[in-house]
C-alpha atoms as a PDB file:
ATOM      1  CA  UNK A   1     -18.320   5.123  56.249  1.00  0.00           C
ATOM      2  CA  UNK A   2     -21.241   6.852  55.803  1.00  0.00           C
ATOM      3  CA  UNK A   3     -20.103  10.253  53.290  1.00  0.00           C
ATOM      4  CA  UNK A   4     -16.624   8.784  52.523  1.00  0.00           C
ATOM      5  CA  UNK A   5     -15.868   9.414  48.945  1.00  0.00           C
ATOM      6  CA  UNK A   6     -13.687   6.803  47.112  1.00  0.00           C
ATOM      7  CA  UNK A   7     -12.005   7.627  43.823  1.00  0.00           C
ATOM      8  CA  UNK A   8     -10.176   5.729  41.450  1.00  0.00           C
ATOM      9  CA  UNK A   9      -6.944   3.889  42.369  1.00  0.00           C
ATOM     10  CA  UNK A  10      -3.448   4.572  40.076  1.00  0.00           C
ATOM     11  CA  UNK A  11      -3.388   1.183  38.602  1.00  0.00           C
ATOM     12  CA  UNK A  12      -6.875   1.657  37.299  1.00  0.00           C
ATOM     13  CA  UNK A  13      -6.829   4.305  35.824  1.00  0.00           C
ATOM     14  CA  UNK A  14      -3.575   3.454  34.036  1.00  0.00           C
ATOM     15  CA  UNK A  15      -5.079   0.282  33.067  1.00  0.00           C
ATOM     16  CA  UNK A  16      -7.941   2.544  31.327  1.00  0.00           C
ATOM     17  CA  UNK A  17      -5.228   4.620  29.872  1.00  0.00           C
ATOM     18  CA  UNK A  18      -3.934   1.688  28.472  1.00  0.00           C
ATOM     19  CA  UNK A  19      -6.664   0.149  26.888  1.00  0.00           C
ATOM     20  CA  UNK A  20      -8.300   3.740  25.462  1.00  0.00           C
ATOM     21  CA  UNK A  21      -4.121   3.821  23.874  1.00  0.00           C
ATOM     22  CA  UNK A  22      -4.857   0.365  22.122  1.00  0.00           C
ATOM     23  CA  UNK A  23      -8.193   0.810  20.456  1.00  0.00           C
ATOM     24  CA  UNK A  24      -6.787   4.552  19.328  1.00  0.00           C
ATOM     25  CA  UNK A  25      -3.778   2.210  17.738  1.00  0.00           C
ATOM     26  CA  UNK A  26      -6.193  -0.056  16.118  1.00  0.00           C
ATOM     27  CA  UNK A  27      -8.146   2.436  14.762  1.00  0.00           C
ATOM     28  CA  UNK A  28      -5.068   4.683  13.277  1.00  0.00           C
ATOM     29  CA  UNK A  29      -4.105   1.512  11.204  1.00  0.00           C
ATOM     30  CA  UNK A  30      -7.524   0.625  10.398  1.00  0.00           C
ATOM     31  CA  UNK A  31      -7.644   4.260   9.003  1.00  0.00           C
ATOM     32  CA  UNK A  32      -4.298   4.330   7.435  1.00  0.00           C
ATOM     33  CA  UNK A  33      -5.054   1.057   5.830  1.00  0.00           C
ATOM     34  CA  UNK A  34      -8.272   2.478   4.405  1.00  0.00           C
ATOM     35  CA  UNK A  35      -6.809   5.252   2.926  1.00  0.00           C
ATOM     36  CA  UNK A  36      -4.325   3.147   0.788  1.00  0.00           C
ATOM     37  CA  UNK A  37      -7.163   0.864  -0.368  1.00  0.00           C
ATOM     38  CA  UNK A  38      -9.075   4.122  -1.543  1.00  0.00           C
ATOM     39  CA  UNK A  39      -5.750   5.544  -3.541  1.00  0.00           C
ATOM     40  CA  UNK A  40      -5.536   2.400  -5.216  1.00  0.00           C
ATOM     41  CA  UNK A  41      -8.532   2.314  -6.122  1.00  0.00           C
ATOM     42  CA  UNK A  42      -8.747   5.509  -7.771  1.00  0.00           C
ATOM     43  CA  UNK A  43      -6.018   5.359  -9.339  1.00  0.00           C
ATOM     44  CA  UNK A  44      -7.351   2.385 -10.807  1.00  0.00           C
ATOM     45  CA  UNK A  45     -10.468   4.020 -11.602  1.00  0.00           C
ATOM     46  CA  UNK A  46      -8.022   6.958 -13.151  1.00  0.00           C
ATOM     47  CA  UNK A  47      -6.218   4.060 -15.534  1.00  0.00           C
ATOM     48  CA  UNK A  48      -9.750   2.618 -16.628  1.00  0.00           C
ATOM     49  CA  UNK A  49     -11.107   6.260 -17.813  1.00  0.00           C
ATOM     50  CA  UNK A  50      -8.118   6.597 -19.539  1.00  0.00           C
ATOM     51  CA  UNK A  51      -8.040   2.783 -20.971  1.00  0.00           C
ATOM     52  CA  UNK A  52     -11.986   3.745 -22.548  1.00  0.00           C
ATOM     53  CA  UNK A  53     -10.689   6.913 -23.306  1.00  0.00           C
ATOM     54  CA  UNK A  54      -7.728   5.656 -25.612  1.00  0.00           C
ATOM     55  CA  UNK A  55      -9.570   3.148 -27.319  1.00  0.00           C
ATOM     56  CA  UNK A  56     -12.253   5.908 -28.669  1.00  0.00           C
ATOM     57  CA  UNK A  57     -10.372   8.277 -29.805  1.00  0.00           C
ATOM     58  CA  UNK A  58      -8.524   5.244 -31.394  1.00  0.00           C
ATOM     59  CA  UNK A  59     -11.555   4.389 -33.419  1.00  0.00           C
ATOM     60  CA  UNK A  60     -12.695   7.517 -34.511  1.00  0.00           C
ATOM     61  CA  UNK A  61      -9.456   8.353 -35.763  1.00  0.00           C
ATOM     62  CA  UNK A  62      -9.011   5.221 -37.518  1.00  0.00           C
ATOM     63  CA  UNK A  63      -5.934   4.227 -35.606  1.00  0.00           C
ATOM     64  CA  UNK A  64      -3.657   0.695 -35.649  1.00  0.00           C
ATOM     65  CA  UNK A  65      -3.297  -1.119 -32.222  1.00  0.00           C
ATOM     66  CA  UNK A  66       0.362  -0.282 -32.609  1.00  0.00           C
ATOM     67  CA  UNK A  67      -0.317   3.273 -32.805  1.00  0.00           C
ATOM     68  CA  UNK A  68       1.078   5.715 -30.081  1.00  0.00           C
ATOM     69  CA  UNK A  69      -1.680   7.794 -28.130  1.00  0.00           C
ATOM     70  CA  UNK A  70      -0.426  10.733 -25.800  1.00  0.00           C
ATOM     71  CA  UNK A  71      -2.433  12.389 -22.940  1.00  0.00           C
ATOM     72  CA  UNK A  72      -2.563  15.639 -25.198  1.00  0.00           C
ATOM     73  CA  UNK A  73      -4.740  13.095 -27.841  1.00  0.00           C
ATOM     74  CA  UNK A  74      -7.132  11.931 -25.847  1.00  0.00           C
ATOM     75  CA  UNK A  75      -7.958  14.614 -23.332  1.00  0.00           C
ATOM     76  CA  UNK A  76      -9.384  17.441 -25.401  1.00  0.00           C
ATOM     77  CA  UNK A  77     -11.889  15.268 -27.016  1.00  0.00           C
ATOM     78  CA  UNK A  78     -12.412  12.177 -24.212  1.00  0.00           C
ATOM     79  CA  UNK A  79     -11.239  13.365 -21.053  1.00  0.00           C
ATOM     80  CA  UNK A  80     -12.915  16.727 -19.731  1.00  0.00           C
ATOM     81  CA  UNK A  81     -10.070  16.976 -17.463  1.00  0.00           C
ATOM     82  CA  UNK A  82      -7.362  14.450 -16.944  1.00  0.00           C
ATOM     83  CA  UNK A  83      -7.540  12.463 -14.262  1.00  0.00           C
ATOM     84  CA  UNK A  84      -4.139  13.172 -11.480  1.00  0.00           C
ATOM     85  CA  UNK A  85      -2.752   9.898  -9.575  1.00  0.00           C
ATOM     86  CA  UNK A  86      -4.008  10.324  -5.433  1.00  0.00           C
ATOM     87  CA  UNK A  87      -0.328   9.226  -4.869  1.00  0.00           C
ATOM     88  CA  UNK A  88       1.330  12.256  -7.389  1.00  0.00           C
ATOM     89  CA  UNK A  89       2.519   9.467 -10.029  1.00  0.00           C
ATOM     90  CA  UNK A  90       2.124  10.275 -13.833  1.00  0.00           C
ATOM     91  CA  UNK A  91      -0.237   8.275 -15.911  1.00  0.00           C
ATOM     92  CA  UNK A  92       1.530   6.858 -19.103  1.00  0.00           C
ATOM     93  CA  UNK A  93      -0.748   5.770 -21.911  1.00  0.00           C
ATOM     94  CA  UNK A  94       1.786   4.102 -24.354  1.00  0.00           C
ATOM     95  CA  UNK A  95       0.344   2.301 -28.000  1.00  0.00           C
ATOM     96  CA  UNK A  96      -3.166   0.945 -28.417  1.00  0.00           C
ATOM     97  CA  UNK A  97      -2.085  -2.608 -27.784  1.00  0.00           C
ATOM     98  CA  UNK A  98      -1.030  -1.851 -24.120  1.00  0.00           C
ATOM     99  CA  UNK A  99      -2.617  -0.273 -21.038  1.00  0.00           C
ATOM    100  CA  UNK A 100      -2.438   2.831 -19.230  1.00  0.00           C
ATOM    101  CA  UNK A 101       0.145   2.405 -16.685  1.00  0.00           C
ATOM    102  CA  UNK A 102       0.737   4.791 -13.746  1.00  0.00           C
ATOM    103  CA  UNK A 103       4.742   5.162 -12.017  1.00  0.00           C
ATOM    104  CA  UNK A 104       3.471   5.830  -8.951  1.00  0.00           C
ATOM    105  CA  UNK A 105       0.540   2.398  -8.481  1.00  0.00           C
ATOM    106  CA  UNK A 106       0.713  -0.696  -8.946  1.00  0.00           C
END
């Protein structure tokens, strides 16, 4: 026996295939999972900038909560560049009474 070599039988090495196939599986949703948490949350983030944003140039214009504020209004003065939805949705910004809403997040 002595200077024999013995390699790996079939059903082991498709039982390693196997297993390396379900971590890689775990991890892709893992990852795909993370990267939807991460949209949402910037597009959060996205709504909040433009939620502070709003609500100064609201008071130093001297505007009523039921005024109408546009993109165009607020990102000049507030907003050095406007913020663009990870998920290619339009942000919406509607009166002073009402937040920034977003068509393609929650």
């Amino acid at each position: 026996m002595v200077g024999r070599h013995r390699g790996f039988t079939l059903v082991e090495v498709m039982v390693v295939v196997l297993i390396l196939s379900v971590l890689a599986t775990i991890g892709a949703m893992g990852w795909r999972n993370a990267q939807e948490r991460a949209k949402t949350t910037a597009c959060v983030e996205n709504r909040w900038q433009i939620e502070r944003a709003k609500q100064v140039w609201a008071m130093e214009n001297s505007k009523r909560p039921d005024d109408e504020a546009t993109l165009d209004d607020v990102h000049p003065s507030q907003l050095k560049t406007l913020p663009t939805c990870p998920r290619g949705g339009n942000y919406t910004i509607g009166s002073l009474n009402e937040p920034s809403r977003c068509t393609a997040c929650p």
